[in-house]
Protein backbone atom coordinates (compact mmCIF):
# COMPACT_ATOMS: atom_id res chain seq x y z
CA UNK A 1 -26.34 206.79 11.46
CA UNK A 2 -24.10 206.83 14.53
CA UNK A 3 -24.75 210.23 15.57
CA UNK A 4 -28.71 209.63 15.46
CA UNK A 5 -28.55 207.73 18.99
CA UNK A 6 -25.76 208.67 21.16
CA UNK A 7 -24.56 205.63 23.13
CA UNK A 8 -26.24 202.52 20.69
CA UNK A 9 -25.13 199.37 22.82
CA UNK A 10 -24.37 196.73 19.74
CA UNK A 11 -26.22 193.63 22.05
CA UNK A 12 -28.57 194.64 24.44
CA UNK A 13 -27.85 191.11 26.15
CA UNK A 14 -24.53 191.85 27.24
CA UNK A 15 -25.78 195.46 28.68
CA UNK A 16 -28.76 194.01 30.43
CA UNK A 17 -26.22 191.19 31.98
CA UNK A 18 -23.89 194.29 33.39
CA UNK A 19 -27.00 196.44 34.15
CA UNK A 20 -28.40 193.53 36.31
CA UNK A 21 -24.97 193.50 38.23
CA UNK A 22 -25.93 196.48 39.60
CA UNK A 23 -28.10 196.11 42.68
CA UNK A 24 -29.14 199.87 43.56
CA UNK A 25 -30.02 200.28 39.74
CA UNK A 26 -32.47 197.16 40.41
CA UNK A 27 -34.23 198.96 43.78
CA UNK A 28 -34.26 202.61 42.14
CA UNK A 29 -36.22 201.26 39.06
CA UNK A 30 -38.57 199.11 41.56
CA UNK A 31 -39.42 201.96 43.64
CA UNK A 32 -39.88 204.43 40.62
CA UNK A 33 -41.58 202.10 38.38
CA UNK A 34 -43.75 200.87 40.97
CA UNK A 35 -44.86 204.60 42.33
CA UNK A 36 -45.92 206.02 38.67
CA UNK A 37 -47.35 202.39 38.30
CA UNK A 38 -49.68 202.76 40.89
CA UNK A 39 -50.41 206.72 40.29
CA UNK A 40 -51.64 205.64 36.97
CA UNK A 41 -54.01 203.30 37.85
CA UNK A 42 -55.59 205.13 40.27
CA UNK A 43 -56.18 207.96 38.24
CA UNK A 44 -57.35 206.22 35.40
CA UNK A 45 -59.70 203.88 37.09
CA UNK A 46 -61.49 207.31 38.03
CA UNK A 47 -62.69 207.57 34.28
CA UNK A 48 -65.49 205.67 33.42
CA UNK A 49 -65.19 206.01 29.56
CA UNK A 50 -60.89 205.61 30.03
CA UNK A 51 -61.24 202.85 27.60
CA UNK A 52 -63.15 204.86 25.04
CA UNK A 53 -60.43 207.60 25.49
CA UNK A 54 -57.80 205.10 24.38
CA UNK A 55 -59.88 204.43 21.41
CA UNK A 56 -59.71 207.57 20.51
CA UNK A 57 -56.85 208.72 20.82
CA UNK A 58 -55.77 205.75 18.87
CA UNK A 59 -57.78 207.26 16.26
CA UNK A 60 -56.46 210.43 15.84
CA UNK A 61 -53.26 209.00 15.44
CA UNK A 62 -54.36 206.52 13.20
CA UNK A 63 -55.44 209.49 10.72
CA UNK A 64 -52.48 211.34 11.74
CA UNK A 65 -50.34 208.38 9.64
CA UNK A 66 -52.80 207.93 7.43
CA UNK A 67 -53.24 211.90 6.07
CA UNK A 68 -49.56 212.79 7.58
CA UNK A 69 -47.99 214.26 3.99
CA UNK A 70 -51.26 216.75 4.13
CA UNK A 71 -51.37 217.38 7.55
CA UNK A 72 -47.73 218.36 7.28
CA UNK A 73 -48.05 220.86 4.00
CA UNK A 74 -51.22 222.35 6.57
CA UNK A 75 -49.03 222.85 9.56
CA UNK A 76 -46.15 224.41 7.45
CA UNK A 77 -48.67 226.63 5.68
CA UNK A 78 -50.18 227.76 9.03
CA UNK A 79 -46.98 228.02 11.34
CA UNK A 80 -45.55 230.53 8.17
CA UNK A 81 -48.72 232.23 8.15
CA UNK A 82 -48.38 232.85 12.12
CA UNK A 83 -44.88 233.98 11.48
CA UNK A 84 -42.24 230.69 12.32
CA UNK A 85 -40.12 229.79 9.88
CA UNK A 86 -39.90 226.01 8.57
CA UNK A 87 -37.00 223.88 7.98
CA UNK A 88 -37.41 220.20 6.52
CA UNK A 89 -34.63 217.77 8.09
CA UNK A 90 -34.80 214.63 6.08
CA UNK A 91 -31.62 213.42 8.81
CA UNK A 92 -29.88 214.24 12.47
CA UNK A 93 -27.24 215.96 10.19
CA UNK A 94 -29.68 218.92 8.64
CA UNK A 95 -31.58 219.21 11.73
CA UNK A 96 -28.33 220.16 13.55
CA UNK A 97 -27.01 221.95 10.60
CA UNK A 98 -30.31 223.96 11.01
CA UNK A 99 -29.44 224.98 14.73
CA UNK A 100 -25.98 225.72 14.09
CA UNK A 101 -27.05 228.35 11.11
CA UNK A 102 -28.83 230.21 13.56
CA UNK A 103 -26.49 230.13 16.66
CA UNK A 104 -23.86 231.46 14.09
CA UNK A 105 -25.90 233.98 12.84
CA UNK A 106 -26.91 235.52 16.09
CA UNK A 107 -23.90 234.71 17.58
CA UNK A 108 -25.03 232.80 20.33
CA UNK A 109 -22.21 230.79 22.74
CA UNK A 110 -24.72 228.76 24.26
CA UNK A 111 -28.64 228.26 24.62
CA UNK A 112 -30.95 226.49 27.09
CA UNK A 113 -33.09 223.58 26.38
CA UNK A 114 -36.79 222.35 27.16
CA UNK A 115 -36.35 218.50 27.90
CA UNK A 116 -36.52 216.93 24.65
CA UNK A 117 -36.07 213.17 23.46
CA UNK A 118 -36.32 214.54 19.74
CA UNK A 119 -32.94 216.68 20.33
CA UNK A 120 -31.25 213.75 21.79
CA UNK A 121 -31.97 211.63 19.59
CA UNK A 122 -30.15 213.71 16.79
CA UNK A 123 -27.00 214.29 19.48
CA UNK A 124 -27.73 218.00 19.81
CA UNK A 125 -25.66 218.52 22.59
CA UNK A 126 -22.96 216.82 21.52
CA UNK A 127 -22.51 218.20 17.96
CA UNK A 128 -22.97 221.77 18.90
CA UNK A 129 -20.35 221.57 21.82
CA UNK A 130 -18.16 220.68 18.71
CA UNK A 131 -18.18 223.74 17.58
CA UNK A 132 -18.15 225.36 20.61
CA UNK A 133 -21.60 226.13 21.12
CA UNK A 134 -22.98 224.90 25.09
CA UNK A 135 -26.48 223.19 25.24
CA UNK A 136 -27.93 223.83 29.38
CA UNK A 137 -30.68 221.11 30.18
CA UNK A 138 -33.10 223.02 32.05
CA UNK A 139 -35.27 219.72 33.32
CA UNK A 140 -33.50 218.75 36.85
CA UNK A 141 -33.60 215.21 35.62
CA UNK A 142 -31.77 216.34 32.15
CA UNK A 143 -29.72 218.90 34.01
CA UNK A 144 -28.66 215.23 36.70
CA UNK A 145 -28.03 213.52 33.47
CA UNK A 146 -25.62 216.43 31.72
CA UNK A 147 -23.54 216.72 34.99
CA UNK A 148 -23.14 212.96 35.65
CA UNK A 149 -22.04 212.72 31.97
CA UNK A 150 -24.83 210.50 31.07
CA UNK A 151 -27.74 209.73 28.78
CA UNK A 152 -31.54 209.46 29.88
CA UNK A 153 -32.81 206.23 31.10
CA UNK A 154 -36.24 206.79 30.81
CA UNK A 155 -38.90 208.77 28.44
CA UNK A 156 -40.27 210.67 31.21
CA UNK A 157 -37.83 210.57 34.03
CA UNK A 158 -34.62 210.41 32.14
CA UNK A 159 -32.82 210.35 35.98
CA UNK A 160 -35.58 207.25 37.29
CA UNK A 161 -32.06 205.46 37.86
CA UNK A 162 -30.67 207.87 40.56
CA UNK A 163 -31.72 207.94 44.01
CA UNK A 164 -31.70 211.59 46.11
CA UNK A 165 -28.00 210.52 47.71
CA UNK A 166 -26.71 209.83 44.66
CA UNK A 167 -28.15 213.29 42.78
CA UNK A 168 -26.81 215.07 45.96
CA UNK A 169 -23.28 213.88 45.78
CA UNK A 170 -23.48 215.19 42.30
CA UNK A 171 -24.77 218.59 43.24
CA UNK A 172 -21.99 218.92 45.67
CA UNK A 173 -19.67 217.85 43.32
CA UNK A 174 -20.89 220.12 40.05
CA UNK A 175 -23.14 222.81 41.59
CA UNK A 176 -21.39 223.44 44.20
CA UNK A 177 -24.12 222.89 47.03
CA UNK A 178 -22.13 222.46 50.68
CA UNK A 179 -21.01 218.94 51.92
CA UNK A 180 -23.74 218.94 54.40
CA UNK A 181 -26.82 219.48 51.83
CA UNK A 182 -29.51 216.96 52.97
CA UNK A 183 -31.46 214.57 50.42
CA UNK A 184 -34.40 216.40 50.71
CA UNK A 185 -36.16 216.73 46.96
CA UNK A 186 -37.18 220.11 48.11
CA UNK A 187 -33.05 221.48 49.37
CA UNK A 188 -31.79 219.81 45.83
CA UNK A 189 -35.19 221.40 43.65
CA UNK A 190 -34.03 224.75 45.21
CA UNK A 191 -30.05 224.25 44.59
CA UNK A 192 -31.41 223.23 41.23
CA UNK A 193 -33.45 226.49 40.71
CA UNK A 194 -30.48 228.82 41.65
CA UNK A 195 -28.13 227.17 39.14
CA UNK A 196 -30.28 227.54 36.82
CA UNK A 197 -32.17 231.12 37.07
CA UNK A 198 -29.13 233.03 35.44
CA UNK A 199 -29.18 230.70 32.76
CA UNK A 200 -32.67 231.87 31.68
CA UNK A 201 -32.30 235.38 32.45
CA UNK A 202 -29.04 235.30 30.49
CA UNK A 203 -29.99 233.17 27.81
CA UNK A 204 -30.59 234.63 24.05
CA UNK A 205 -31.41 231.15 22.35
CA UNK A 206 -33.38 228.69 23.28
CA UNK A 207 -34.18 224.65 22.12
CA UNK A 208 -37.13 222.85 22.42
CA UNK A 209 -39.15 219.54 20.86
CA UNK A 210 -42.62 219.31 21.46
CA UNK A 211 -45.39 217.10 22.28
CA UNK A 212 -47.78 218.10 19.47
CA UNK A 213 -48.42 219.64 17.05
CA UNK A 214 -51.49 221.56 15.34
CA UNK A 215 -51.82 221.35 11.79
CA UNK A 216 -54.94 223.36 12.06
CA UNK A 217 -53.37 226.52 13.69
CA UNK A 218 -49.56 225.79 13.05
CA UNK A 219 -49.08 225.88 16.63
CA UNK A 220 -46.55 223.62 18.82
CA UNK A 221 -47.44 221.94 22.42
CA UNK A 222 -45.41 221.20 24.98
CA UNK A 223 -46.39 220.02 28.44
CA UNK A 224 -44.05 219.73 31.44
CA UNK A 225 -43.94 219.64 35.25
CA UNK A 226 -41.62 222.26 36.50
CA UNK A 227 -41.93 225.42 35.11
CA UNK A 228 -38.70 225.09 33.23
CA UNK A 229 -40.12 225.03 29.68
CA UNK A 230 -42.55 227.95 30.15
CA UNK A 231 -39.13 230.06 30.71
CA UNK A 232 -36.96 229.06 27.63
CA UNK A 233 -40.04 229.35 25.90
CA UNK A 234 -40.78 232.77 26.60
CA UNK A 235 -37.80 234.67 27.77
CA UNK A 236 -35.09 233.92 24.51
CA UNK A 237 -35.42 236.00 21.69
CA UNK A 238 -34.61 232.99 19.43
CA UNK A 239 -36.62 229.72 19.59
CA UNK A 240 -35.77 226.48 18.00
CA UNK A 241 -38.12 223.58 18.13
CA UNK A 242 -37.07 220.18 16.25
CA UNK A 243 -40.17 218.41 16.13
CA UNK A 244 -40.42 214.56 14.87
CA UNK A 245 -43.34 214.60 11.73
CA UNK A 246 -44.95 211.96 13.91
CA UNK A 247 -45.99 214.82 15.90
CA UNK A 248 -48.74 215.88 14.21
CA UNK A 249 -52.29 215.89 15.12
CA UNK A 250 -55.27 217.24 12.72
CA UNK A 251 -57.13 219.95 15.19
CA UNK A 252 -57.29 221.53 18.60
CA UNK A 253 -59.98 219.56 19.24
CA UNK A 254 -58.49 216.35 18.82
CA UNK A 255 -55.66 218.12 21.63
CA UNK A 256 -58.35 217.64 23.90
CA UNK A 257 -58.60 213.86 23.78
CA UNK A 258 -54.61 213.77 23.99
CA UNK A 259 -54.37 216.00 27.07
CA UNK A 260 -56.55 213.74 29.02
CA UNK A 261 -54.92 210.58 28.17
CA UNK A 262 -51.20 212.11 28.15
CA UNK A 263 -50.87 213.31 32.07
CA UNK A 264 -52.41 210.39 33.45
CA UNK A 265 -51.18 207.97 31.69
CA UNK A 266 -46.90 209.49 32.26
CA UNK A 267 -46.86 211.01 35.69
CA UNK A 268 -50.45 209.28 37.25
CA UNK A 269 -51.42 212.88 37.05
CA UNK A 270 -55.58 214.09 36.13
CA UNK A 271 -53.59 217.17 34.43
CA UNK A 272 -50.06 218.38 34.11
CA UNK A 273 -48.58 221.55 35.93
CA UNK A 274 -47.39 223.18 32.73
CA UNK A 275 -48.80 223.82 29.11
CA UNK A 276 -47.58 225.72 26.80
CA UNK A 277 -48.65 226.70 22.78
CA UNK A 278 -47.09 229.23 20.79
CA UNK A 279 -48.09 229.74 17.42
CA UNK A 280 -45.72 231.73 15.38
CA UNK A 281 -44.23 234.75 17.05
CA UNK A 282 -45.89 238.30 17.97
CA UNK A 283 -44.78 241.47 18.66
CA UNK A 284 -43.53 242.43 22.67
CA UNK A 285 -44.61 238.35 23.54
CA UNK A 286 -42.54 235.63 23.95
CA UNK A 287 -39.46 235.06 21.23
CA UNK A 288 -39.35 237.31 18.47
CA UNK A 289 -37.77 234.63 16.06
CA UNK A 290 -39.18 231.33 15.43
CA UNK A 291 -37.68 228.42 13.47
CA UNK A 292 -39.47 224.69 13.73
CA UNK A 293 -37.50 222.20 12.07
CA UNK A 294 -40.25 218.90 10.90
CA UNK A 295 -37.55 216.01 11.39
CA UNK A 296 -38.04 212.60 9.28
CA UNK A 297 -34.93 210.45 10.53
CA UNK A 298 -36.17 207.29 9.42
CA UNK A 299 -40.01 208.03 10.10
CA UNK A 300 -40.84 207.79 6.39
CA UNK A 301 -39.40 204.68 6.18
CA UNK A 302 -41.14 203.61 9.33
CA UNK A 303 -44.43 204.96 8.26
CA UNK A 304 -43.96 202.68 4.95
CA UNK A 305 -44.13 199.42 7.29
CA UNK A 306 -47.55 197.99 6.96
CA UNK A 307 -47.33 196.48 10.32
CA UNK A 308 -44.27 198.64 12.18
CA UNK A 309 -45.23 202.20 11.68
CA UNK A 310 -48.03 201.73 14.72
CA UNK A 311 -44.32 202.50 16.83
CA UNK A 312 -45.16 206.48 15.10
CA UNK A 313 -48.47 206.45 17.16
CA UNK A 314 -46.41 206.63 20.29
CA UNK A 315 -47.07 209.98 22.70
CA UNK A 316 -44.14 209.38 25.07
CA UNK A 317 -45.84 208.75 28.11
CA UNK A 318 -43.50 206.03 29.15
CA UNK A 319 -46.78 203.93 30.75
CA UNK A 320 -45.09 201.01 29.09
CA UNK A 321 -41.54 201.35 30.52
CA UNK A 322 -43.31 201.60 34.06
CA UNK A 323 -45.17 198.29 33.71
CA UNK A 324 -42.55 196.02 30.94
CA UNK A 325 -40.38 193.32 33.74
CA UNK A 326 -37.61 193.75 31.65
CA UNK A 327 -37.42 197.35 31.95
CA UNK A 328 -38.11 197.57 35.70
CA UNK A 329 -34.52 195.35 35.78
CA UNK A 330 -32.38 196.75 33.72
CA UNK A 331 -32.79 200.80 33.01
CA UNK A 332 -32.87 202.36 29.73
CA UNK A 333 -29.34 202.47 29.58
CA UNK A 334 -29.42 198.82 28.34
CA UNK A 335 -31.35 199.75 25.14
CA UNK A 336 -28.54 202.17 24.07
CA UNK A 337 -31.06 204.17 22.87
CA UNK A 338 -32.55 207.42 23.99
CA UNK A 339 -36.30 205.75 23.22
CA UNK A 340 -36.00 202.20 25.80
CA UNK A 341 -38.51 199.92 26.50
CA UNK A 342 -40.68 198.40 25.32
CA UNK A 343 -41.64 201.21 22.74
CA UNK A 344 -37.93 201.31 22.19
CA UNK A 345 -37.64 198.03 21.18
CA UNK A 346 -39.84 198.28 18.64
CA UNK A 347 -38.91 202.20 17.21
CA UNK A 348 -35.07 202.56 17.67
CA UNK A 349 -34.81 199.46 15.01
CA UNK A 350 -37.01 201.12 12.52
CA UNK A 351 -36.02 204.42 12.70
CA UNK A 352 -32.21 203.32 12.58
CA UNK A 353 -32.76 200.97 9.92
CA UNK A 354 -32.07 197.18 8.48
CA UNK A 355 -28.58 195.60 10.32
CA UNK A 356 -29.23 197.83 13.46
CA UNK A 357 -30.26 197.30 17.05
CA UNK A 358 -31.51 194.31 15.86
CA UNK A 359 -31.42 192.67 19.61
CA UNK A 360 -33.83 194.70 20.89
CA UNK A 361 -37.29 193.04 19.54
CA UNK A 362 -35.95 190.17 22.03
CA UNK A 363 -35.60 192.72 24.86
CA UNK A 364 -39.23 191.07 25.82
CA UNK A 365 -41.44 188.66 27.33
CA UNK A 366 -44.25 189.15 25.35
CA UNK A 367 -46.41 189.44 28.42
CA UNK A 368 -48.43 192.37 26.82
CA UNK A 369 -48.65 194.39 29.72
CA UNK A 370 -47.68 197.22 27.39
CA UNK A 371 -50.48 197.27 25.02
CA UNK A 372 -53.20 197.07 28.07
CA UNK A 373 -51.98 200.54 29.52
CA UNK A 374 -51.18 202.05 26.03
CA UNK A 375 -53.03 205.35 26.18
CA UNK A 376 -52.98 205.11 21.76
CA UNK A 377 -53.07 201.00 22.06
CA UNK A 378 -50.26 200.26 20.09
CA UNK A 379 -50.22 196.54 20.17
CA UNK A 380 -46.46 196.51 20.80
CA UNK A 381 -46.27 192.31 21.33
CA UNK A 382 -47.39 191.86 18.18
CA UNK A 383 -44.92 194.08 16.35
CA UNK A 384 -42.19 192.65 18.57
CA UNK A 385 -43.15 189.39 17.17
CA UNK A 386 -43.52 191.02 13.71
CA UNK A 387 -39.88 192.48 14.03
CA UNK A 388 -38.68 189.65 15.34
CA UNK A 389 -39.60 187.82 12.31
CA UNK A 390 -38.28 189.23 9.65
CA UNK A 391 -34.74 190.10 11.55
CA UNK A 392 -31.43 187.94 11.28
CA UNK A 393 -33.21 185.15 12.71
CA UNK A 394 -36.41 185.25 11.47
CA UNK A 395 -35.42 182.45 8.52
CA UNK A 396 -34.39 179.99 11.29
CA UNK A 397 -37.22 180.72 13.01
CA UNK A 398 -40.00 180.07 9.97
CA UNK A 399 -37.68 177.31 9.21
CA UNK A 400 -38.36 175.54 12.59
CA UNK A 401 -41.89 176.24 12.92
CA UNK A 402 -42.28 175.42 9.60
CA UNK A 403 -40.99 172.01 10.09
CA UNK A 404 -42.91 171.52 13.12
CA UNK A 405 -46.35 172.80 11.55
CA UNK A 406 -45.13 169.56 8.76
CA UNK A 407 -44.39 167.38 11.47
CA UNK A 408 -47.58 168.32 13.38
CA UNK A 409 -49.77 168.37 10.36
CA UNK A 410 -50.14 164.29 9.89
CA UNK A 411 -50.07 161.29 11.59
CA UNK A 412 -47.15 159.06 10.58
CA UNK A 413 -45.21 162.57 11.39
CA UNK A 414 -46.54 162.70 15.05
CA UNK A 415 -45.73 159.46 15.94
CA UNK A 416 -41.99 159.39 14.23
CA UNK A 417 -41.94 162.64 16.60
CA UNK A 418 -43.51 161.03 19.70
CA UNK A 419 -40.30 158.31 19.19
CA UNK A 420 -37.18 160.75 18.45
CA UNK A 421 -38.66 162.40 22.05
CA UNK A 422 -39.44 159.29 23.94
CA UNK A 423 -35.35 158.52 23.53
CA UNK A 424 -34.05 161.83 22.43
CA UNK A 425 -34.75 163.90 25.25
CA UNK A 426 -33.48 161.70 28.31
CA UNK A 427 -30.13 162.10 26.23
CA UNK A 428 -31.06 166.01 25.72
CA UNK A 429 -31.24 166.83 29.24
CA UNK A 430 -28.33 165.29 30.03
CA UNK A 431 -26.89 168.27 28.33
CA UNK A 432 -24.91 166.72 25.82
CA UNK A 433 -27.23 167.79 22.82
CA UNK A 434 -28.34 170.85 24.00
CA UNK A 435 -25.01 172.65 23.92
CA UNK A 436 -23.95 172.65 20.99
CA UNK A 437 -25.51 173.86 17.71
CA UNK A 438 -28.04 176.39 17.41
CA UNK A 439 -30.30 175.92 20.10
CA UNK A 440 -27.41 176.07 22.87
CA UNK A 441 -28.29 179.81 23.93
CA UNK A 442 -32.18 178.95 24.11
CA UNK A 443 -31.81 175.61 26.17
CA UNK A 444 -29.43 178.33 28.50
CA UNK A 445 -32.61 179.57 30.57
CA UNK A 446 -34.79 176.77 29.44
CA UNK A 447 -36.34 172.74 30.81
CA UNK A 448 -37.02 170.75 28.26
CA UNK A 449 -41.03 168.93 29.30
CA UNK A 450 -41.36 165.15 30.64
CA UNK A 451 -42.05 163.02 27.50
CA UNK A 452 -44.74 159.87 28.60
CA UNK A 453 -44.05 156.57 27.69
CA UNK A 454 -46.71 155.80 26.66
CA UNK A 455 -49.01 158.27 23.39
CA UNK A 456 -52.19 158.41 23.81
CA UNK A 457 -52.12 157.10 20.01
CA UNK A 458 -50.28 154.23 21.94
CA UNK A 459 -52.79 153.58 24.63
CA UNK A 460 -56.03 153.94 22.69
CA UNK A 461 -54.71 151.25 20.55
CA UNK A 462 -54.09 148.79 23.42
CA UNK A 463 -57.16 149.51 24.94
């Protein structure tokens, strides 16, 4: 399982404690965070039936999960019919087996990629350069990334954790751009675009994900900002998209619903720059060989989770990353996953199993700013608290509360209670009890409350 998420941190408390070390890393994610924050709401607040949009939308993916098997024989049936071919990828390891087969068959030394957090997930990059075979990001955030020899930090800006002097000095240090190249997004956009124009015209494979995808039509959607996708999606004569079974929706008309609450709610946008759908392939237009490889990875086993698989409703907008406190402090590299945040704290445990990044459903104040700007309203806080419970510590944790609801639950209880405190906690906060045993890392960040003297039991009874 190593392989699915290149770079898993084993504690995400030790890398938030290094990440928040790092001042700059603080005032880029404040700045970033806080523009898309504030896109967002504007353009949303300019919908007067916004809140019946997340309904929706919440209930196409709802059905999605609920009729996904189907939905998933349909879209085979009708992405065949169209001409694609369709590979089943039950892990990262046949879903990377499926793009080597065809590099090696068409005898391909390299290919360029659409952004996709599907690919990474898998390590793409990394287990084709193992056999030789170069991956080119085409995003400029992913293409910042691949030169700084880094992962993605974010869903939808996986380079929110750069600055423009920082993404400078690496152009002039791996694109060769002069020493005295200005930070001007415009200068590095066009440095950008003539690195990476020969590697479209020159390319003869191509990689993509994609943000949906029709079961009605067998057709695949992907939506973008720069222009980058449209090319590797049309110029290649081989086209590979690895798309998460999640994926799915029922009809283009439910794509309608989706594309209004997508662009607003990632870049604070009423509609994104770039669409594209291909269905199949067709003769003289666009890649004349198709593959589409449905990925599982641990979504089956997600989906099984009565309370969990909500996490599979996700559309990747990042809206929660921009809004969660703990995010906005420490980057996505903390997570050690390519899926951080909030939704990452609640899918990068599932999909990767029992025993892993089991840290992560703490990664949270349950503040529940996530579910309000949700465009699907996944009620993330409650499967936080859900995950929370039945990880390592969950059986302390009923264990405690259960004693308390005992303790709480009659009189002669309370007022045993009321005594241990009224003498106890003087002692406590002293420090001398709190530090050892298992409460030592909680009472770390915590005050323990004033205790009265006197109950109220107490002082109706005198009075």
């Amino acid at each position: 399982m190593g392989r699915a998420f290149v770079g898993i941190q084993p504690s995400f408390p030790a890398a938030a404690r290094e990440a928040l070390k790092d001042s700059q890393l603080r005032t880029n994610l404040a700045h970033a965070t806080g523009t898309i924050r504030g896109k967002r709401a504007r353009v949303t607040e300019e919908l007067p039936d916004w809140e019946f949009l997340r309904e929706a939308a919440r209930g196409i993916k709802q059905q999605t999960l609920a009729d996904l098997a189907d939905l998933l024989v349909e879209f085979e049936k009708n992405a065949q019919a169209a001409g694609a071919i369709v590979h089943w990828a039950s892990s990262a390891e046949e879903a990377i087996a499926v793009v080597r087969e065809v590099a090696e068959r068409h005898g391909v030394e390299s290919f360029v990629k659409v952004k996709s957090l599907t690919t990474d997930e898998i390590g793409l990059n990394e287990a084709m350069n193992a056999v030789g075979v170069d991956a080119y990001e085409t995003d400029l955030a992913e293409l910042i990334v691949q030169i700084a020899n880094e992962h993605p930090s974010h869903v939808l800006v996986p380079a929110i954790h750069k600055n423009r002097s920082q993404i400078r000095d690496l152009f002039i240090e791996h694109l060769g751009a002069n020493e005295d190249t200005v930070d001007d997004p415009a200068v590095l956009a066009s440095i950008a675009r003539a690195h990476l124009r020969s590697r479209f015209l020159d390319a003869k494979m191509a990689v993509s994900g994609a943000n949906f995808a029709i079961a009605d039509t067998g057709s695949l959607v992907v939506v973008e900002s720069e222009g980058n996708g449209r090319m590797c999606l049309t110029l290649p004569e081989v086209l590979v998209s690895i798309v998460g079974i999640e994926k799915i929706i029922p009809s283009w008309e439910d794509l309608e619903v989706m594309m209004q609450v997508l662009p607003r709610s990632s870049t604070g946008e009423r509609m994104n720059p770039y669409t594209t759908i291909w269905t199949g392939t067709a003769e003289h237009d666009g890649p004349a060989e198709v593959h589409i490889v449905l990925l599982d990875n641990g979504r089956s086993r997600t989906l099984a989770e009565p309370v969990g698989r909500d996490a599979l409703m996700c559309i990747r907008c990042s809206a929660c990353m921009n809004v969660c406190p703990v995010y906005e402090r420490t980057g996505g590299h903390a997570y050690g996953s390519v899926y951080p945040g909030p939704i990452g704290a609640i899918l990068t445990p599932q999909l990767l199993g029992p025993g892993q990044a089991e840290t992560l459903p703490y990664a949270s104040t349950l503040c529940g700013a996530c579910y309000d700007v949700c465009p699907v309203m996944i009620d993330i806080p409650s499967i936080l608290v859900h995950l929370r419970a039945t990880g390592p510590h969950g059986g302390t944790e009923k264990a405690a509360f259960a004693e308390v609801a005992r303790t709480l639950s009659n009189a002669r209880g309370m007022r045993r209670a009321h005594r241990w405190a009224r003498f106890g906690l003087p002692l406590a906060r002293l420090g001398s009890a709190l530090r050892i045993g298992p409460i030592r890392a909680w009472s770390r960040s915590r005050s323990l409350p004033q205790v009265p003297r006197e109950s109220f039991r107490d002082w109706w009874n005198t009075r």
